[in-house]
N, C-alpha and C. Protein backbone atom coordinates (compact mmCIF):
# COMPACT_ATOMS: atom_id res chain seq x y z
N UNK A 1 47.78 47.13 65.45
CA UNK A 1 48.28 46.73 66.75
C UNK A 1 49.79 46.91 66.84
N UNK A 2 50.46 46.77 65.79
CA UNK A 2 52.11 46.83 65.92
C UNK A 2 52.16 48.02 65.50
N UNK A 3 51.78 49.15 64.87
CA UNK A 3 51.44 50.42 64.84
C UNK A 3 51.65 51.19 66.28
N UNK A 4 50.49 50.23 67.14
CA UNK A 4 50.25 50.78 68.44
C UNK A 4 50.60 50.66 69.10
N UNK A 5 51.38 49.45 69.21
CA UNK A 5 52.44 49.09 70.38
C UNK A 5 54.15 50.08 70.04
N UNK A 6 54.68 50.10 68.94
CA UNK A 6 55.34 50.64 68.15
C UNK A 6 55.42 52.09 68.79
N UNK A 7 54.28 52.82 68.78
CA UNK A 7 54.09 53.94 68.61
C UNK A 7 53.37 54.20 70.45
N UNK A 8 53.59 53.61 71.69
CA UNK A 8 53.67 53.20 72.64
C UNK A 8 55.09 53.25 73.18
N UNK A 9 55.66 51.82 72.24
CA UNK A 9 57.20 52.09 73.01
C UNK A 9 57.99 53.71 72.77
N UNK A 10 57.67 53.76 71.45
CA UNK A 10 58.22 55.33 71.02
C UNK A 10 57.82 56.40 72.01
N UNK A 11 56.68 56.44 72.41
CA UNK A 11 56.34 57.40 73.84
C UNK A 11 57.38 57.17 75.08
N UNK A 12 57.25 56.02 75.39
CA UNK A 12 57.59 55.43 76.61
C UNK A 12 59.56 55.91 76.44
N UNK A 13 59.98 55.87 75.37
CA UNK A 13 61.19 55.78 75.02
C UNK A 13 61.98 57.45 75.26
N UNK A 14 60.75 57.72 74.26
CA UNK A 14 60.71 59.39 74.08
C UNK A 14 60.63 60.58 75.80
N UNK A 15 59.75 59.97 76.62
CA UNK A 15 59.38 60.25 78.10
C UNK A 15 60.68 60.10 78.56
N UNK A 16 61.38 58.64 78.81
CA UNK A 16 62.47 58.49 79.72
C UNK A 16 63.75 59.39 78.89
N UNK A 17 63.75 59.48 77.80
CA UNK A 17 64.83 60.19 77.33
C UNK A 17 64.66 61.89 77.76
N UNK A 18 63.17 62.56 77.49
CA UNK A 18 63.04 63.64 78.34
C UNK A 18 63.00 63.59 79.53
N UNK A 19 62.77 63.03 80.70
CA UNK A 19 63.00 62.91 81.72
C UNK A 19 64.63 62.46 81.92
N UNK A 20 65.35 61.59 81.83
CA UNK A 20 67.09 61.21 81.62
C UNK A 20 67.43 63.11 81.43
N UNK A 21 67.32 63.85 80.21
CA UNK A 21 67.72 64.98 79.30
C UNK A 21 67.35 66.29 81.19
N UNK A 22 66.10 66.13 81.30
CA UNK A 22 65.32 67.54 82.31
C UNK A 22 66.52 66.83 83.71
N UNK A 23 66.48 65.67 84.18
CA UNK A 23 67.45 65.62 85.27
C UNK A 23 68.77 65.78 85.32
N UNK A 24 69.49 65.70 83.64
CA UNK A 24 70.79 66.37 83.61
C UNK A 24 70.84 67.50 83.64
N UNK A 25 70.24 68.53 83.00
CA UNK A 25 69.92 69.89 82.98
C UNK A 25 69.54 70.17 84.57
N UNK A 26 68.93 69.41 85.22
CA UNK A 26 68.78 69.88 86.54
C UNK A 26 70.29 69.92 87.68
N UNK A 27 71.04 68.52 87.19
CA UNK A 27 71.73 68.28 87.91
C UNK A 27 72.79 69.76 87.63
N UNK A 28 73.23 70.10 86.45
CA UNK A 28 73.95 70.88 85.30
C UNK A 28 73.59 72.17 86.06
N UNK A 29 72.40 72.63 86.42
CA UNK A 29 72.24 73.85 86.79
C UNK A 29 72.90 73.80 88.13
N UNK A 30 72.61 72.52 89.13
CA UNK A 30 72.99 72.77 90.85
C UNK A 30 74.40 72.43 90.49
N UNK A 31 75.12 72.06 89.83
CA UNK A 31 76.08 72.24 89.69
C UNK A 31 76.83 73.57 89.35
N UNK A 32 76.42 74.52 88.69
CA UNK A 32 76.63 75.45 88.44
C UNK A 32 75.91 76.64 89.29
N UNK A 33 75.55 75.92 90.02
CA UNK A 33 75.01 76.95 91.26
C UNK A 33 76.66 76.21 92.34
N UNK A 34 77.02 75.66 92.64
CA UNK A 34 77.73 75.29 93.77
C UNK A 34 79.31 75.99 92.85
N UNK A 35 79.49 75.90 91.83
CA UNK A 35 80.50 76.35 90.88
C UNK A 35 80.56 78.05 91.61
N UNK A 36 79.37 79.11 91.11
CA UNK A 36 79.35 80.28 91.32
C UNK A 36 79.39 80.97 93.10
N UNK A 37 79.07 79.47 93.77
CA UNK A 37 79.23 79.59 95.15
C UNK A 37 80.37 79.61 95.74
N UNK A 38 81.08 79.05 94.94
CA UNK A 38 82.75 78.28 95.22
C UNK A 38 83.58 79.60 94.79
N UNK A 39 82.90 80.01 93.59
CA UNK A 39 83.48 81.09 92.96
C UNK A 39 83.78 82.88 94.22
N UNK A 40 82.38 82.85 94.44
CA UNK A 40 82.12 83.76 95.45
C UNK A 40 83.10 83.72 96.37
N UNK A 41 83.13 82.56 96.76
CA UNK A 41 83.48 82.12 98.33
C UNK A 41 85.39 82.96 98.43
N UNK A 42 85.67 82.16 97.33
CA UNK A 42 87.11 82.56 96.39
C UNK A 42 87.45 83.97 96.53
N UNK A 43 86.40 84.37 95.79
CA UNK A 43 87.02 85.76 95.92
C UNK A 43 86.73 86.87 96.69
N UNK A 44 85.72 86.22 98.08
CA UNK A 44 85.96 86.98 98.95
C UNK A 44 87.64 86.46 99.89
N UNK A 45 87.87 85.33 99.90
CA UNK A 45 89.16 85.38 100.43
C UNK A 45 90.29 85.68 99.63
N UNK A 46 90.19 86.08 98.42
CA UNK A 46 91.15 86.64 97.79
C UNK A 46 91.15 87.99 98.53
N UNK A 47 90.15 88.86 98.07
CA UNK A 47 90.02 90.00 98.53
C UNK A 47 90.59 90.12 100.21
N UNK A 48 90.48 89.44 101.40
CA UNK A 48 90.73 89.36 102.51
C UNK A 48 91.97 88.80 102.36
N UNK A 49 92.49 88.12 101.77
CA UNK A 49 94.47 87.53 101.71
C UNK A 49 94.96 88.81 100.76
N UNK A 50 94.65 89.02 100.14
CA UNK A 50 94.81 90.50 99.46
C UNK A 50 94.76 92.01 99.96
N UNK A 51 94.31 91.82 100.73
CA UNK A 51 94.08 93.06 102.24
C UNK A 51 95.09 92.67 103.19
N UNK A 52 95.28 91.63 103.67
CA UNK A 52 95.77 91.35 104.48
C UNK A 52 97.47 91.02 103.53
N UNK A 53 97.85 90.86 102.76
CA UNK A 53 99.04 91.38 101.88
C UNK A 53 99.47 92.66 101.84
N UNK A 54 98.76 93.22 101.45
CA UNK A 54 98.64 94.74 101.01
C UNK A 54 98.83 95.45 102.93
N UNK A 55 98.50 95.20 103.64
CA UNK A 55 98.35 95.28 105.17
C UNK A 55 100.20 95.25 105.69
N UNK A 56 100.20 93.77 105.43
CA UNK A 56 101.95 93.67 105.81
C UNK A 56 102.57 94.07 104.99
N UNK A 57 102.85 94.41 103.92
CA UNK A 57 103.55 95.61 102.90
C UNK A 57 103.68 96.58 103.48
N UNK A 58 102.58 97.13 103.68
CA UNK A 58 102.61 98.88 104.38
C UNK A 58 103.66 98.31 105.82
N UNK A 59 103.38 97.92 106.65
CA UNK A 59 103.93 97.44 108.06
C UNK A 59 105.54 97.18 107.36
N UNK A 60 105.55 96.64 106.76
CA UNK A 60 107.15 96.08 106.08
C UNK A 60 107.73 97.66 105.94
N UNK A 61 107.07 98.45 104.92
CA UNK A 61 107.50 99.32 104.49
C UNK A 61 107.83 100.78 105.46
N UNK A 62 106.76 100.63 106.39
CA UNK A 62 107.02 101.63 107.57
C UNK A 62 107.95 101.57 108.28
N UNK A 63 108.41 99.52 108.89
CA UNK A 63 109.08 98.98 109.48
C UNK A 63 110.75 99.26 108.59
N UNK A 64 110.86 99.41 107.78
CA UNK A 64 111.91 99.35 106.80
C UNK A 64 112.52 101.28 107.07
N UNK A 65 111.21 102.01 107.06
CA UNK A 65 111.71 103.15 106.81
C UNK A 65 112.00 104.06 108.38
N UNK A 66 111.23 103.28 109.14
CA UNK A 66 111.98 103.73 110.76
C UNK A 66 113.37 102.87 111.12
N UNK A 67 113.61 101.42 110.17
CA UNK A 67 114.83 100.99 110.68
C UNK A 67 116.06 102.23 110.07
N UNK A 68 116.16 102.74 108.49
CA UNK A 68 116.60 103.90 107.93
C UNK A 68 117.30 105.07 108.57
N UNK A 69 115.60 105.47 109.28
CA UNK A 69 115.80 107.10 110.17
C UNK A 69 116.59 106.36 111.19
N UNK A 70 116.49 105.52 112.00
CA UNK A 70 117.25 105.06 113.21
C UNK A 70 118.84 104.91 112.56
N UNK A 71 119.24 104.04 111.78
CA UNK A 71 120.08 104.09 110.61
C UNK A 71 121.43 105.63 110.76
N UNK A 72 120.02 106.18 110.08
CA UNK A 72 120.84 107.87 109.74
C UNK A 72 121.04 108.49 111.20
N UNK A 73 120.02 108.30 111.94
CA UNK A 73 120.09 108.75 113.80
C UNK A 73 121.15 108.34 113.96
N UNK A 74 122.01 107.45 113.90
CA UNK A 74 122.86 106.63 114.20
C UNK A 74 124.25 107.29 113.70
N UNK A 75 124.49 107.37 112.53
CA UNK A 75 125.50 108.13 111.61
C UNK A 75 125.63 109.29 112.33
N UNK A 76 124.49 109.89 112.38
CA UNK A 76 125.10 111.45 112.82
C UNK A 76 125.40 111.31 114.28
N UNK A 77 125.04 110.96 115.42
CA UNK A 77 125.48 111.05 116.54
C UNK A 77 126.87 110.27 116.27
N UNK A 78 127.16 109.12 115.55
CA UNK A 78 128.17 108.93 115.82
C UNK A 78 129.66 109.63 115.48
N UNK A 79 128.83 110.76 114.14
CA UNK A 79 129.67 111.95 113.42
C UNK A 79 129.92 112.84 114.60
N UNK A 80 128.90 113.04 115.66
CA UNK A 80 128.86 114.06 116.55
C UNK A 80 129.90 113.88 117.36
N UNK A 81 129.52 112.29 117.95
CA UNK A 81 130.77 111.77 119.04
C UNK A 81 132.36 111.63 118.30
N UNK A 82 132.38 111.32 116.87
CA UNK A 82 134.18 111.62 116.61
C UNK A 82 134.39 113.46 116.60
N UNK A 83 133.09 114.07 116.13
CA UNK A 83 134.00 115.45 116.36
C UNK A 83 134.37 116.20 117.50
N UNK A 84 133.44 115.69 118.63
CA UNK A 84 133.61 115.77 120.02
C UNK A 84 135.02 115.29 120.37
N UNK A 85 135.21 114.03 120.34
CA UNK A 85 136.88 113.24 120.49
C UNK A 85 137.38 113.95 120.15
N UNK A 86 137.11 114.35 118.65
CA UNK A 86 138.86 114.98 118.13
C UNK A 86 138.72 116.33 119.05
N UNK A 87 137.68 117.30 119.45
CA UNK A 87 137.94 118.20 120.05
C UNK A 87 138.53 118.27 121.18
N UNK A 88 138.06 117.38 122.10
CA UNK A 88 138.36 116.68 123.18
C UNK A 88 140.20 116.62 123.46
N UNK A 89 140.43 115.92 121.92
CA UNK A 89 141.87 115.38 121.68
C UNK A 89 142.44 117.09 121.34
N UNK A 90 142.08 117.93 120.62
CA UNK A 90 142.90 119.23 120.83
C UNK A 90 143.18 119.64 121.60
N UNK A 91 142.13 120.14 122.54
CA UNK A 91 141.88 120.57 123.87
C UNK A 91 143.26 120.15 124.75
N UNK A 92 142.98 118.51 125.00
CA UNK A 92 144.15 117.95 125.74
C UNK A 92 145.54 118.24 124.92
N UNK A 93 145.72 117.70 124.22
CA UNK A 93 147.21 118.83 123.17
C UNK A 93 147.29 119.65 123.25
N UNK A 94 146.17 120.99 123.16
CA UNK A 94 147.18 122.20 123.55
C UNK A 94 147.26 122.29 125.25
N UNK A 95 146.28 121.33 125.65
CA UNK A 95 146.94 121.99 127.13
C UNK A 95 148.24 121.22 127.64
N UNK A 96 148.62 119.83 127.03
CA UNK A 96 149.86 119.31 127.24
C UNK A 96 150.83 120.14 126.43
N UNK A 97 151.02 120.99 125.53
CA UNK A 97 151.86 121.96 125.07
C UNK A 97 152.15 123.05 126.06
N UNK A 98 150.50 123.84 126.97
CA UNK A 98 150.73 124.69 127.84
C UNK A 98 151.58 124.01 128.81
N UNK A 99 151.31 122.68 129.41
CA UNK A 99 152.17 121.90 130.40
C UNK A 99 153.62 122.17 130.39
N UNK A 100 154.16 121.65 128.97
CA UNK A 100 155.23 120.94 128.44
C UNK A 100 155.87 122.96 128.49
N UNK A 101 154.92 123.54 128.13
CA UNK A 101 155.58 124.93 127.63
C UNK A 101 155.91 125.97 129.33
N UNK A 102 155.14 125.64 130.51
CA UNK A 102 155.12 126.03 131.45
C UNK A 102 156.09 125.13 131.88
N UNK A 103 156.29 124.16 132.34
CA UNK A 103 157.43 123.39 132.71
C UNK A 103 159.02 123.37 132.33
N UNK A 104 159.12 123.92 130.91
CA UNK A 104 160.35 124.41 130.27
C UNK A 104 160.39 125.83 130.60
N UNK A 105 159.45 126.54 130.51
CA UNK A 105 159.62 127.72 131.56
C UNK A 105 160.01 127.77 132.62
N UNK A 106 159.34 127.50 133.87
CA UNK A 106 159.53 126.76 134.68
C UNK A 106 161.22 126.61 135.16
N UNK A 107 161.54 125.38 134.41
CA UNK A 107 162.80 124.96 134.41
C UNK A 107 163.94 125.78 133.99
N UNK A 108 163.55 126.87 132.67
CA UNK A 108 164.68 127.91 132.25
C UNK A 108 164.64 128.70 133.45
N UNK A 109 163.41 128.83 134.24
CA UNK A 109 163.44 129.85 135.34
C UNK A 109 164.43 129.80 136.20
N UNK A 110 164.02 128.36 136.91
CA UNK A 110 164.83 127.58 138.10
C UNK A 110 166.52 128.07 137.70
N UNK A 111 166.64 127.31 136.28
CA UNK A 111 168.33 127.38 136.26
C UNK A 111 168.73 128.74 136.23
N UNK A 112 168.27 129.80 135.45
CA UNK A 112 168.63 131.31 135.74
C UNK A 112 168.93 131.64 137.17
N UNK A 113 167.83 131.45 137.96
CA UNK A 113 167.85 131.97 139.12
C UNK A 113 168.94 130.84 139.81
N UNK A 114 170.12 130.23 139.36
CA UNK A 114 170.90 129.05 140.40
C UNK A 114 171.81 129.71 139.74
């Protein structure tokens, strides 16, 4: 009888410890199902913040290399407009020389002829 009761509780003991053991392992797996879900989830928004990085880079970099050409656009017209001036500025010098040179003409004329 204490054999059998003995060997009773040992079942009864043995059951709840496999049953306790199969519901951690159960819990252990949905846990590791919500883990690989989480995981997924992750690295599709990596991949999409990672696109979308990689996205404004290029835009930065295009944006960077038309500010440049505008930049250099800039340099040369403004190279264009000082060589224009200074031409501009000859132009008017020699024709204030023709002035200055016709007017002293001019004037040697006047006094000869008085």
């Amino acid at each position: 009888e204490i054999a059998a009761a003995t060997k009773k509780r040992f079942f009864k003991i043995s059951a709840a410890e496999a049953e306790e053991k199969t519901k951690a392992q159960a819990e252990a797996v949905e846990r590791i199902g919500m883990l690989e879900a989480t995981h997924k989830r992750l690295d599709r928004e990596h991949k999409v913040t990672l696109a979308e990085a990689q996205r404004l880079a290029k835009v930065a970099a295009d944006e960077e290399k038309s500010r440049r050409e505008v930049e250099q656009q800039k340099l040369k017209l403004e190279e264009k407009l000082r060589i224009e001036i200074e031409r501009h500025a000859m132009i008017a010098s020699s024709e204030d020389k023709w002035r200055l040179k016709a007017a002293e003409t001019r004037k040697k004329l006047e006094e000869e002829a008085h």
